[in-house]
C-alpha atoms as a PDB file:
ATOM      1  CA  UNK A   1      85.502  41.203 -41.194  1.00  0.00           C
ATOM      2  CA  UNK A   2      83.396  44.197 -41.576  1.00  0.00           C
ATOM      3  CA  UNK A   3      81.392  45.680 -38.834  1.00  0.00           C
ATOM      4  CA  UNK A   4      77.773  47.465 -38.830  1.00  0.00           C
ATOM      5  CA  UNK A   5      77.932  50.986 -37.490  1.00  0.00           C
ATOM      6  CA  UNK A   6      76.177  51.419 -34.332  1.00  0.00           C
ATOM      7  CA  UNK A   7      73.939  54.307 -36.065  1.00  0.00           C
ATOM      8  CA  UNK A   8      72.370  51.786 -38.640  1.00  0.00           C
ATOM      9  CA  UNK A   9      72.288  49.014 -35.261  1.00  0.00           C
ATOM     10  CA  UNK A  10      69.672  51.062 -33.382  1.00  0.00           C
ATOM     11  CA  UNK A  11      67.899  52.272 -36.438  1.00  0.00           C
ATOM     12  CA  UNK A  12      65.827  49.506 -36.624  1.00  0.00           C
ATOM     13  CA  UNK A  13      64.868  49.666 -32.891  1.00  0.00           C
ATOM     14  CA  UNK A  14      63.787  53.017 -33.066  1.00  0.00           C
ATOM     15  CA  UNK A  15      61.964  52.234 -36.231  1.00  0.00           C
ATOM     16  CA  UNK A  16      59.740  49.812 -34.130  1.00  0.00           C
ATOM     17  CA  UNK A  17      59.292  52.386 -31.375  1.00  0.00           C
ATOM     18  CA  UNK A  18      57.885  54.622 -33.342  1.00  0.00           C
ATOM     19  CA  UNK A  19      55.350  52.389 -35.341  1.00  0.00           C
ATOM     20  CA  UNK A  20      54.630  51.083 -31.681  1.00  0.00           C
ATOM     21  CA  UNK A  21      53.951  54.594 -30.380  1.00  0.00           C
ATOM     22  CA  UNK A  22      51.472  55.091 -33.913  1.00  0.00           C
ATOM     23  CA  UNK A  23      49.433  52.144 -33.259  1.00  0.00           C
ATOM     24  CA  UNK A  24      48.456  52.955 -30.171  1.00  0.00           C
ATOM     25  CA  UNK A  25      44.494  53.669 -29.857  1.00  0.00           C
ATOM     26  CA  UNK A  26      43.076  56.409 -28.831  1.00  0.00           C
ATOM     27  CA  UNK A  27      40.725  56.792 -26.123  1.00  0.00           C
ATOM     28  CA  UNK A  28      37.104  57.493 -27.493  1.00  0.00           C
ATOM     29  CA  UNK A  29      36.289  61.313 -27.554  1.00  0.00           C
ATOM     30  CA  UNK A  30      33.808  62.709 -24.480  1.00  0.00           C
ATOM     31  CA  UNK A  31      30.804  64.606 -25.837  1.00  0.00           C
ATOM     32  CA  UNK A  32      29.885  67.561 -23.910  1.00  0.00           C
ATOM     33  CA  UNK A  33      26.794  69.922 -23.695  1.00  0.00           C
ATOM     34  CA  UNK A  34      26.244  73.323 -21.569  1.00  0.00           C
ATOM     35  CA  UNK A  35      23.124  72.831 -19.227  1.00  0.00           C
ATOM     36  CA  UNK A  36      21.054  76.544 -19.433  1.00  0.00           C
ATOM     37  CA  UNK A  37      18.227  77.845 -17.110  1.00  0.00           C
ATOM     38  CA  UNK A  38      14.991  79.432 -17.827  1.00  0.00           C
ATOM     39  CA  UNK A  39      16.597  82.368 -19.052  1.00  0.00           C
ATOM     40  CA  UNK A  40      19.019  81.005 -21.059  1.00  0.00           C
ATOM     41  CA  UNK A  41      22.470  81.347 -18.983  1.00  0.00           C
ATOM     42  CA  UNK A  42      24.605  78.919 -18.336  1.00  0.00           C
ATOM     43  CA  UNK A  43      25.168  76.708 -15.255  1.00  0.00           C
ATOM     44  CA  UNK A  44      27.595  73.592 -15.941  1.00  0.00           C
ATOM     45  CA  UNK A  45      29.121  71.546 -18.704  1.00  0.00           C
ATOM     46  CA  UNK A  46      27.904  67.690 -18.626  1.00  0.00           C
ATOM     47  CA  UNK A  47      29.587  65.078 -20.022  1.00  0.00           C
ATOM     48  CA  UNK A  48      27.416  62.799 -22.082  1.00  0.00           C
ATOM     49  CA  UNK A  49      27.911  59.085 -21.962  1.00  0.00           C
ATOM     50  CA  UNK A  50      30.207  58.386 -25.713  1.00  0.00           C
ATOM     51  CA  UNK A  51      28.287  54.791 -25.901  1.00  0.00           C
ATOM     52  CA  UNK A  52      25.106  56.962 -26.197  1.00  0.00           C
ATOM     53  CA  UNK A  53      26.128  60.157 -27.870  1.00  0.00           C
ATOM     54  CA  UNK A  54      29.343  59.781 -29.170  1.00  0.00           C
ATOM     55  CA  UNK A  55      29.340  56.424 -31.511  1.00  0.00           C
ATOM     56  CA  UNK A  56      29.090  56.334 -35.332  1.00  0.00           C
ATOM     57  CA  UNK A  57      26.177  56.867 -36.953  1.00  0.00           C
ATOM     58  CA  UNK A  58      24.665  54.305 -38.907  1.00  0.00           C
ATOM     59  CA  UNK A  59      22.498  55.702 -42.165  1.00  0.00           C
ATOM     60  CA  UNK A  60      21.108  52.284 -42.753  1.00  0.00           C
ATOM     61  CA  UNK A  61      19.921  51.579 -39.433  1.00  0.00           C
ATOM     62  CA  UNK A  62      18.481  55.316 -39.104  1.00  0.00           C
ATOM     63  CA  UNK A  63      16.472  54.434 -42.638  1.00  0.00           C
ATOM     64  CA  UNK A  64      15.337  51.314 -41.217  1.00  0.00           C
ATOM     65  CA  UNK A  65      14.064  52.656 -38.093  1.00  0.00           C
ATOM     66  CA  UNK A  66      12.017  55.303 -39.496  1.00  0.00           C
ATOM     67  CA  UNK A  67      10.756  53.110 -42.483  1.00  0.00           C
ATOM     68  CA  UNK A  68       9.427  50.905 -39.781  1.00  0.00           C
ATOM     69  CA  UNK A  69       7.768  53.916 -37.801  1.00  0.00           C
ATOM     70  CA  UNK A  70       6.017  54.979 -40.942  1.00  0.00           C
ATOM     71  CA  UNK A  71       4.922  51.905 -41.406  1.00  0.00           C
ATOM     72  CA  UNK A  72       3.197  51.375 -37.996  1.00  0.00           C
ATOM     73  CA  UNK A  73       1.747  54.128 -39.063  1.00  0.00           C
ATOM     74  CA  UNK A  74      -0.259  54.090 -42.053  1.00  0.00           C
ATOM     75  CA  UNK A  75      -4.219  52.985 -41.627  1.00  0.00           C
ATOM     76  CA  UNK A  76      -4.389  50.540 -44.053  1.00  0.00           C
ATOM     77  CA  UNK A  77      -8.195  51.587 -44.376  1.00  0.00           C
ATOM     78  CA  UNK A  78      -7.883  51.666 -48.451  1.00  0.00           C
ATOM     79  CA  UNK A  79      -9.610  48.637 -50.949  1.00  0.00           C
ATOM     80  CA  UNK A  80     -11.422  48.649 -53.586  1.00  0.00           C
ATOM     81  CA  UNK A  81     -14.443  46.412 -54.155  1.00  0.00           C
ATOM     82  CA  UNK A  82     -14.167  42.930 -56.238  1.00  0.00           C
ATOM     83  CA  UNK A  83     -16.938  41.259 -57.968  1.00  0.00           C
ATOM     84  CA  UNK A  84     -18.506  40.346 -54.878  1.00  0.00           C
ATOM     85  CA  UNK A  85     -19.290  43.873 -53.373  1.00  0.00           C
ATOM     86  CA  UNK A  86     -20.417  45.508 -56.648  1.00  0.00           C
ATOM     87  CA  UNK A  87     -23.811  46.857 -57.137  1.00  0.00           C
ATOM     88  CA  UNK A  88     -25.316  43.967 -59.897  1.00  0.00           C
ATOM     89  CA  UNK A  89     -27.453  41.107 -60.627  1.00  0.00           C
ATOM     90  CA  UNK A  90     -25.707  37.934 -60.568  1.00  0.00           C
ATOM     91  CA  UNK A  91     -28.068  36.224 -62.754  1.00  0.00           C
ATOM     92  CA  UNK A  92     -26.605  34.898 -66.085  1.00  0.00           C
ATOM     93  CA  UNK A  93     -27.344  37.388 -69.182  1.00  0.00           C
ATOM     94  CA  UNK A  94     -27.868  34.994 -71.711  1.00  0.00           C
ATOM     95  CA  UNK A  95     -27.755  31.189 -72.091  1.00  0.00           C
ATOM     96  CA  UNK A  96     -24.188  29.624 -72.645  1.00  0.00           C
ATOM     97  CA  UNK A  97     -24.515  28.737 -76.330  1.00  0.00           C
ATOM     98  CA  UNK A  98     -25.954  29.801 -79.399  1.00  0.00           C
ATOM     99  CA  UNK A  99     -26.582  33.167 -78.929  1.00  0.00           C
ATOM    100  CA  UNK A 100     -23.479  34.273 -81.092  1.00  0.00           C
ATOM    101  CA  UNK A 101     -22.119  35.815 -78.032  1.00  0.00           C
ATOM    102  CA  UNK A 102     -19.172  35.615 -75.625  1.00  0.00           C
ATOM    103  CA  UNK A 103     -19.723  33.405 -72.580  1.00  0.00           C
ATOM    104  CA  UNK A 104     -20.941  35.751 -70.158  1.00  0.00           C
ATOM    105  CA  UNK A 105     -22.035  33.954 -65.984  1.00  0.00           C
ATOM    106  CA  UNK A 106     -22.939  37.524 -64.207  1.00  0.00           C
ATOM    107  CA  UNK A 107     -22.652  41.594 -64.912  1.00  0.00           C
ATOM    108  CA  UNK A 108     -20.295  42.082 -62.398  1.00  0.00           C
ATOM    109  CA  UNK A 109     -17.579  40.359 -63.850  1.00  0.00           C
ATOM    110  CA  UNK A 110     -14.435  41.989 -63.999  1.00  0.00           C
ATOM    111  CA  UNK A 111     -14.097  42.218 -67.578  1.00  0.00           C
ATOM    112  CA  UNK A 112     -17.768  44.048 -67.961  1.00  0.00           C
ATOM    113  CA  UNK A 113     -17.703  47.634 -67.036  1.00  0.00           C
ATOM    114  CA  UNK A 114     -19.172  48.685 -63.709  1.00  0.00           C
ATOM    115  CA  UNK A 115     -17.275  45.044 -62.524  1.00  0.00           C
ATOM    116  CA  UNK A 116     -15.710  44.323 -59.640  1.00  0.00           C
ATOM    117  CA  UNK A 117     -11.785  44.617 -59.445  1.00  0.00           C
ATOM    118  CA  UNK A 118      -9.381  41.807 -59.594  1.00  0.00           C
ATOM    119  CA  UNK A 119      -6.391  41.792 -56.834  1.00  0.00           C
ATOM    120  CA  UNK A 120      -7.229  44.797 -55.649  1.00  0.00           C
ATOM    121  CA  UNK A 121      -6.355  46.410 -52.527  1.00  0.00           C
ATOM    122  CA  UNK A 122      -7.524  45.203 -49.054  1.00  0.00           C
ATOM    123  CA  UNK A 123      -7.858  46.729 -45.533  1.00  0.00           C
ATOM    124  CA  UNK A 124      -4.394  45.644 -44.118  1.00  0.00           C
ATOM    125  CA  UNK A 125      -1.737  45.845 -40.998  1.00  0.00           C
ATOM    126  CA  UNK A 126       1.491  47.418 -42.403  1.00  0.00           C
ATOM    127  CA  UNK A 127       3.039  47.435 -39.619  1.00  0.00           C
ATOM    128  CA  UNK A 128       5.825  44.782 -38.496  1.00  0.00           C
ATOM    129  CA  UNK A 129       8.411  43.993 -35.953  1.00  0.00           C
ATOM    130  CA  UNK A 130      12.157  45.480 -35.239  1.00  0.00           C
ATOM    131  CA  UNK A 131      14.945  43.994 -33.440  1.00  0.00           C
ATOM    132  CA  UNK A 132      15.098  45.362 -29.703  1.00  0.00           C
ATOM    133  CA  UNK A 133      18.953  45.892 -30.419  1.00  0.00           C
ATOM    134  CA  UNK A 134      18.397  47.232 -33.359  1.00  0.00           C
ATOM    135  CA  UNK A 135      15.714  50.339 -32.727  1.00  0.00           C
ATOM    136  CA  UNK A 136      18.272  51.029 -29.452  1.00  0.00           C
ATOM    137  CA  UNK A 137      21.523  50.801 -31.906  1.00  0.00           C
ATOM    138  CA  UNK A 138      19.159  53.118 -34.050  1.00  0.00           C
ATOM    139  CA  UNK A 139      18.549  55.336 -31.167  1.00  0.00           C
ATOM    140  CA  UNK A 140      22.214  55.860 -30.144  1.00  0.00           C
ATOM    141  CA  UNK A 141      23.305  56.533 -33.931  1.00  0.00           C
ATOM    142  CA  UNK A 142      20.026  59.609 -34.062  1.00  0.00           C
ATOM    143  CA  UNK A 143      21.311  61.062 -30.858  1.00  0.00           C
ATOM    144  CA  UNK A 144      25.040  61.246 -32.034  1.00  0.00           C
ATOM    145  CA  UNK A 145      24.130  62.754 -35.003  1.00  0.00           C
ATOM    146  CA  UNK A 146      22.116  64.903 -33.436  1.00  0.00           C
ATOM    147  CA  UNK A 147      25.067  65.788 -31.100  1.00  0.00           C
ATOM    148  CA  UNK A 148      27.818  66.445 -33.579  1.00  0.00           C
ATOM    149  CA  UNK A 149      24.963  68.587 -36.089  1.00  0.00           C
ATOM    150  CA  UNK A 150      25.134  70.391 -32.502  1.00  0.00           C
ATOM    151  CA  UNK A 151      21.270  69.762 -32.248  1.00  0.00           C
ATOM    152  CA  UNK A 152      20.741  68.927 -28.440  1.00  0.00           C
ATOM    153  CA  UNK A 153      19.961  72.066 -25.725  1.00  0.00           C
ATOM    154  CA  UNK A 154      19.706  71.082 -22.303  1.00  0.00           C
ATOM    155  CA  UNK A 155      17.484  72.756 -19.564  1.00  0.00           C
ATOM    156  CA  UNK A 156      18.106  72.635 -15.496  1.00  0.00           C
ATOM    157  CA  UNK A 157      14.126  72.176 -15.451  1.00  0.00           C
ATOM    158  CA  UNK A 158      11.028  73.838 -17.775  1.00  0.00           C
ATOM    159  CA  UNK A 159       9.287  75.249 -14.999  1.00  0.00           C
ATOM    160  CA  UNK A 160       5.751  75.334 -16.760  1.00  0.00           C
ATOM    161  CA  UNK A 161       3.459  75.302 -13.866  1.00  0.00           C
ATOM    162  CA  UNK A 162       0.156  75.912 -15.930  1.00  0.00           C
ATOM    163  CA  UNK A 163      -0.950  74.856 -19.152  1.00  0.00           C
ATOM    164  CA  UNK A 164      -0.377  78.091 -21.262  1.00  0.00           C
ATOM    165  CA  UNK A 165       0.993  78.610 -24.682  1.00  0.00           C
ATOM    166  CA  UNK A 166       2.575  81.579 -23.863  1.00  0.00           C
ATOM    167  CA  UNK A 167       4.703  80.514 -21.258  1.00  0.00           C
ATOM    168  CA  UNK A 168       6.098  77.932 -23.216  1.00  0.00           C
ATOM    169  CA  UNK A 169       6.694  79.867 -26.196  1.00  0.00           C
ATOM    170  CA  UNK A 170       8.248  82.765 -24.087  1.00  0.00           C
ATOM    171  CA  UNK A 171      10.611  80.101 -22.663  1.00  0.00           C
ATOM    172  CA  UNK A 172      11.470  79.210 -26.281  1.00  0.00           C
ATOM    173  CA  UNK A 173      12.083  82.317 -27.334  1.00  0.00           C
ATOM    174  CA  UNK A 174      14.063  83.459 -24.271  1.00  0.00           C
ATOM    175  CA  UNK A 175      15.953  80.051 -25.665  1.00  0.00           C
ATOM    176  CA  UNK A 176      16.560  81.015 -29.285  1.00  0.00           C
ATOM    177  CA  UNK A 177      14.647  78.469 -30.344  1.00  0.00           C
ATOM    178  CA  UNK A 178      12.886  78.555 -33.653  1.00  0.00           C
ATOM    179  CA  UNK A 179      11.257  75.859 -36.230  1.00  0.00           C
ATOM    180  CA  UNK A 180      10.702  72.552 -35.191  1.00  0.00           C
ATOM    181  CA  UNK A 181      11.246  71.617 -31.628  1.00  0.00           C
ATOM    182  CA  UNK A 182      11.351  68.504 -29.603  1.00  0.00           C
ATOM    183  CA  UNK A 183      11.097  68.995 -25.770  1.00  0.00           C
ATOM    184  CA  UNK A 184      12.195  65.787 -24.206  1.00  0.00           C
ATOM    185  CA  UNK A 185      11.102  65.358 -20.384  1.00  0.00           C
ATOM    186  CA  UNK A 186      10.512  62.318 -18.194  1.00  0.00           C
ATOM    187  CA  UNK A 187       7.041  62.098 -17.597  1.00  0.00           C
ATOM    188  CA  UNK A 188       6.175  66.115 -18.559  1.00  0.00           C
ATOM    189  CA  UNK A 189       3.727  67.138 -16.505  1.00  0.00           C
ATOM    190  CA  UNK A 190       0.273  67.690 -17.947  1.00  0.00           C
ATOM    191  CA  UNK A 191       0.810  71.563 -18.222  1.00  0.00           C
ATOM    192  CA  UNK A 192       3.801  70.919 -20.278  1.00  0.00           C
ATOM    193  CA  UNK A 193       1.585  68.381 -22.346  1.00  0.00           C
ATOM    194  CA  UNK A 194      -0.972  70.960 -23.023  1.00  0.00           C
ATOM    195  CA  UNK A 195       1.128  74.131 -23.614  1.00  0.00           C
ATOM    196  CA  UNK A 196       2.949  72.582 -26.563  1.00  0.00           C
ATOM    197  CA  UNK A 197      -0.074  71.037 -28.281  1.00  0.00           C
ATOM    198  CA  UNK A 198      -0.730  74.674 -30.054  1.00  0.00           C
ATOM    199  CA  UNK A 199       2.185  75.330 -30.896  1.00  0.00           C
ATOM    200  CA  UNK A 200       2.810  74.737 -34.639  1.00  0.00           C
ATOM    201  CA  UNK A 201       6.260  72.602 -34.740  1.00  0.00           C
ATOM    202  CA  UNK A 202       6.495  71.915 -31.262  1.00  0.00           C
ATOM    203  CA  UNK A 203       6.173  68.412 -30.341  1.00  0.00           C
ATOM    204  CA  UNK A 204       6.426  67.393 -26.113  1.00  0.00           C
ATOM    205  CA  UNK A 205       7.691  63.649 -25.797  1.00  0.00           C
ATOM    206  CA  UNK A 206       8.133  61.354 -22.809  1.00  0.00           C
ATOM    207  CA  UNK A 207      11.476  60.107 -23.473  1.00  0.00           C
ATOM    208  CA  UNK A 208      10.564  56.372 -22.453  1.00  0.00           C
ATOM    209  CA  UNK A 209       8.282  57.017 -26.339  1.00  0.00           C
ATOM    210  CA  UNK A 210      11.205  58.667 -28.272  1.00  0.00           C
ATOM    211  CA  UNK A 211      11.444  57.096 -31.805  1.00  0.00           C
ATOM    212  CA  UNK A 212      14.151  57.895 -34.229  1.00  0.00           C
ATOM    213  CA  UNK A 213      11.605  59.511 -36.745  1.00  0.00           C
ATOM    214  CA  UNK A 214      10.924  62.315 -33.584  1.00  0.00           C
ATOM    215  CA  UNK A 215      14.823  63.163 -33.103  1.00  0.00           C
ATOM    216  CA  UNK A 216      15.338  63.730 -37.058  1.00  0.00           C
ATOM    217  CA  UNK A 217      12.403  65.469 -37.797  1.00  0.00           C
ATOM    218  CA  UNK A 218      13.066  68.574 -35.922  1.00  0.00           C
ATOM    219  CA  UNK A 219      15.865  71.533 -36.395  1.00  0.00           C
ATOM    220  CA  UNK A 220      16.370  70.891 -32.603  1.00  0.00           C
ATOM    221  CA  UNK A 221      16.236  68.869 -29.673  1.00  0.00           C
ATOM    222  CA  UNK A 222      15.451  70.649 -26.016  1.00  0.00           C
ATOM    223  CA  UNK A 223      15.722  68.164 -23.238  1.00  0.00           C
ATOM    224  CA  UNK A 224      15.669  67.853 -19.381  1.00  0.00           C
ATOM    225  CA  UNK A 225      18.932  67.000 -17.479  1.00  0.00           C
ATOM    226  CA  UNK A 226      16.771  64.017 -16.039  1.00  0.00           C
ATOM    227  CA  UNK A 227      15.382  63.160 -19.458  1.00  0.00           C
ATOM    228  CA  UNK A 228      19.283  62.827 -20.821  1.00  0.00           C
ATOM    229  CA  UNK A 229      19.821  60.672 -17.505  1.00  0.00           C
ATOM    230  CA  UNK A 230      17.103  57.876 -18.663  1.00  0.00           C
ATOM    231  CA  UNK A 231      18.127  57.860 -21.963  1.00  0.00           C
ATOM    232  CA  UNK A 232      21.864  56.915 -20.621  1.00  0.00           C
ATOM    233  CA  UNK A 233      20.408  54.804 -18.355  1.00  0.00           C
ATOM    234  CA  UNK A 234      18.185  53.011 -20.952  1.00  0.00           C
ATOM    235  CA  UNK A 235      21.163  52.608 -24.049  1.00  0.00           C
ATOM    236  CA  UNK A 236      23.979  53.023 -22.721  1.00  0.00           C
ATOM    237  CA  UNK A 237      24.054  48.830 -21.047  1.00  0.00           C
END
């Protein structure tokens, strides 16, 4: 009777070791940002919270999001007029028969030129409603993008203390900042407000009113350490 060799006995058992040691999962990577002063040198490194800035992004759910901010956003003040706003007489041309003609009720009907329009367009709402879940889920996937296109500068504090375009735009510039901008703060202070107003691409946001359309529309994203605090407070349960 023939006997295995030990060498091919513990192959197998090391073969399952080592598919054990492959399937193990790894821990989700930490996303980190430097936090700069005023004039631009470094403090710390934060870590930002992964279930906020570090998941996958979603293109669907980002084209979703901003089709429905567009849409709250249109007026809806367009129409044209139908047969009952045109300028006309609504007496009947001619008598129903015998004339030779085509029946004919009023001059304003649509087939008669100078008539009003048929289905036309009406002053409407175009806006509509989005899942809670989803404009958060929408939110996360922006601000990891944002994150890995290496987007996001964070500031100790902005330190406007009166409403003047200058300052701000010598803090930007002291920043490197150029082309769109989106300061994030929580609840900038009316000189902040009124410094960035003039500024052409520079757009000051509460971050309790951040919308997905704001964080993609911009070449980059200049927030508060207490603004990135709400937002983890506010997505990441």
């Amino acid at each position: 009777m023939s006997t295995m060799p030990e060498k091919q006995k513990k192959a197998p058992a090391e073969k399952a070791t080592n598919a054990g040691a492959k399937s193990k999962p790894e821990g989700p990577s930490v996303p980190s940002v430097a936090v700069v002063d005023a004039q631009n040198r470094k403090l710390t490194d934060i870590a930002l919270h992964p279930g906020v800035f570090g998941v996958e992004v979603n293109d669907h759910l980002l084209y979703e999001a901003v089709k429905h901010y567009r849409a709250g956003g249109r007026s809806g003040t367009h129409m044209t007029k139908n047969r009952a706003l045109v300028s006309g007489t609504g007496k009947k041309p001619w008598k129903q028969k015998g004339t030779g003609r085509a029946r004919a009720g009023e001059a304003r009907n649509p087939l008669w030129r100078h008539g009003g329009t048929v289905f036309g367009p009406v002053p409407r709402d175009y806006s509509y409603s989005m899942p809670k879940k989803a404009r958060a889920a929408a939110l996360r996937s922006a601000l990891s993008q944002r994150v890995n296109e290496g987007a996001l500068r964070v500031i100790d504090r902005f330190g406007i203390e009166q409403p003047k375009t200058k300052a701000l735009k010598g803090l930007l510039d002291q920043l490197g900042l150029t082309g769109k901008t989106l300061i994030l703060d929580t609840r900038p202070a009316d000189a902040l407000l009124l410094s960035g107003r003039n500024i052409p691409g520079v757009k000051v946001v509460d971050v309790s009113h951040l919308q997905v359309y704001d964080l993609l529309d911009c070449r980059t994203v200049l927030a508060s350490q207490d603004a990135l605090q709400k937002l983890e407070e506010r997505l990441a349960s």
